[in-house]
C-alpha atoms as a PDB file:
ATOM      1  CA  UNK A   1    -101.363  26.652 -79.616  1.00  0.00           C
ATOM      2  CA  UNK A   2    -101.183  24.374 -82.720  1.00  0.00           C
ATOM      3  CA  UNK A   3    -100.600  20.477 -82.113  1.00  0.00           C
ATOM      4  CA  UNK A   4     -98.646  21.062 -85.494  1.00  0.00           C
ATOM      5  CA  UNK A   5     -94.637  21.826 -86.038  1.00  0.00           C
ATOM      6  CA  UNK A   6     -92.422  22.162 -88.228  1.00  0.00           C
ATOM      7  CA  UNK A   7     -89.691  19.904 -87.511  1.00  0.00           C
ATOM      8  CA  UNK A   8     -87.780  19.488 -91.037  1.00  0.00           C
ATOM      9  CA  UNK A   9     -86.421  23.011 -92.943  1.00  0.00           C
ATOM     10  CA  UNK A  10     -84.522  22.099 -96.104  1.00  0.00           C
ATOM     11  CA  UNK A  11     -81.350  23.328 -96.920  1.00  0.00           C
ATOM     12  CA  UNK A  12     -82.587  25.773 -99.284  1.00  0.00           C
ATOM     13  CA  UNK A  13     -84.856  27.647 -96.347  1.00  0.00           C
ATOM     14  CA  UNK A  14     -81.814  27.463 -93.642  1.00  0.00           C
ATOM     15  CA  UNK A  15     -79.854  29.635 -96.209  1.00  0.00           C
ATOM     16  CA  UNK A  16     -82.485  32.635 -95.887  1.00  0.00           C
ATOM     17  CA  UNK A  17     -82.855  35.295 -93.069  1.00  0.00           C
ATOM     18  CA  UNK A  18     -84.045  33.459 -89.560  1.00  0.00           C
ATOM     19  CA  UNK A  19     -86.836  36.774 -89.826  1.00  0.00           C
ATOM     20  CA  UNK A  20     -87.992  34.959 -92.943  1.00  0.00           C
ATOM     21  CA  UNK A  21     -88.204  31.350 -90.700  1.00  0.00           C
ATOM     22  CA  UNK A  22     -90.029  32.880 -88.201  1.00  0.00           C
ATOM     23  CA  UNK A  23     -92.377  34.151 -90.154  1.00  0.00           C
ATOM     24  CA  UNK A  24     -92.998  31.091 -92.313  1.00  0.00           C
ATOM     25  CA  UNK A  25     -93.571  29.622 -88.770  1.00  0.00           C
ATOM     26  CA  UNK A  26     -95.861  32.101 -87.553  1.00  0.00           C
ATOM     27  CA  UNK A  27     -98.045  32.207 -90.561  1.00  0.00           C
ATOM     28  CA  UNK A  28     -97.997  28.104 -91.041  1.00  0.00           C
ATOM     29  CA  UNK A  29     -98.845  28.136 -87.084  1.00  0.00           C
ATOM     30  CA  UNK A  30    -101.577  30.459 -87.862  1.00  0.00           C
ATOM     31  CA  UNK A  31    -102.947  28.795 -91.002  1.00  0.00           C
ATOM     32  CA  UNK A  32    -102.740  25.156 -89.190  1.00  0.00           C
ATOM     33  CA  UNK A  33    -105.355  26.457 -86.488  1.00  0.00           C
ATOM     34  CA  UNK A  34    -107.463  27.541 -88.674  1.00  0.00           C
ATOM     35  CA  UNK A  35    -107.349  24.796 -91.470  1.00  0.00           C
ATOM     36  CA  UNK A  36    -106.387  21.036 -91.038  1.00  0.00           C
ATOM     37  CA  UNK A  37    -104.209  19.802 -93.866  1.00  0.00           C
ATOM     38  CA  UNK A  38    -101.359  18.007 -95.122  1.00  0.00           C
ATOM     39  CA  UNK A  39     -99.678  20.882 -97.294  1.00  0.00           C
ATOM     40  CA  UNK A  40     -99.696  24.643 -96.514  1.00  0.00           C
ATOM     41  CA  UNK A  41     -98.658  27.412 -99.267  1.00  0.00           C
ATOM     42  CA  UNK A  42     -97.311  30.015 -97.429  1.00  0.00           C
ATOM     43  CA  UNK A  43     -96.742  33.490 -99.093  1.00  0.00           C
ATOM     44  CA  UNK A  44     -94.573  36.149 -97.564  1.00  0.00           C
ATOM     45  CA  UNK A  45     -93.339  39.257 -99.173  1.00  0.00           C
ATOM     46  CA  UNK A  46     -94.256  38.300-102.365  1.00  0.00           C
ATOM     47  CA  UNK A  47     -92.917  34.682-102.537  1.00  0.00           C
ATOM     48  CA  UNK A  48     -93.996  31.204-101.982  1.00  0.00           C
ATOM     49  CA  UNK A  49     -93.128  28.533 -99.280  1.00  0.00           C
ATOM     50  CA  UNK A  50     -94.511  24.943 -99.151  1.00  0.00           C
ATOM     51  CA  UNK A  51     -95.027  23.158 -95.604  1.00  0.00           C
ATOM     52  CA  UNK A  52     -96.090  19.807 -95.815  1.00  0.00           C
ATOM     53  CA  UNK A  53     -96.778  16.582 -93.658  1.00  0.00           C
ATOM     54  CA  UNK A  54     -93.534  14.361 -94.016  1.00  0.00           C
ATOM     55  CA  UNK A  55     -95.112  11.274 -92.137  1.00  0.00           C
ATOM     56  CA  UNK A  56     -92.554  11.139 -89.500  1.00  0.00           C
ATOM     57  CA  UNK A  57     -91.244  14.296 -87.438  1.00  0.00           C
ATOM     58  CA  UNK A  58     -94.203  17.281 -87.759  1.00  0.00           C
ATOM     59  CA  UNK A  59     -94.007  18.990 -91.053  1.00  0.00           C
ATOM     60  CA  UNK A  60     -91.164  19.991 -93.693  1.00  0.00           C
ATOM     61  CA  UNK A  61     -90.933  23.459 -95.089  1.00  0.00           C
ATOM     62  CA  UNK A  62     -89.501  24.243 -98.397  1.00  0.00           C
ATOM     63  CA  UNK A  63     -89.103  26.275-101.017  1.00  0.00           C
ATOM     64  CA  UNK A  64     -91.242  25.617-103.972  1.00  0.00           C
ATOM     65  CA  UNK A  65     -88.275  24.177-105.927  1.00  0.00           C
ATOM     66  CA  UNK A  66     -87.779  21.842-103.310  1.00  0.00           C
ATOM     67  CA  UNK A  67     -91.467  19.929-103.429  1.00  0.00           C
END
């Protein structure tokens, strides 16, 4: 399991479907074990989702917009 987490989602991601959440967590969990980095672009169903370190509590994810 990945020391990793996201502990920030910004208003714009807590609007969407909690299927879409979990699988922006699944994939960033995924990509985070494989690769260490600050900023993860995560692609789902055709569209784009940022996670990146925010230097205090895990990792933020956000919608592109949002960065």
């Amino acid at each position: 399991m990945s020391a990793k987490f996201i502990g920030v989602w910004t208003p714009g991601l807590m609007q969407l479907p909690s299927e879409t959440r979990e699988q922006i967590e699944q994939a960033f969990n995924a990509m985070s074990e494989e690769k260490d980095d600050w900023f993860y672009k995560i692609s789902i169903s055709g569209k784009d989702y940022f996670v990146a370190d925010n230097g205090e509590f895990g990792y933020t994810a956000m919608l592109p917009e949002g960065y």
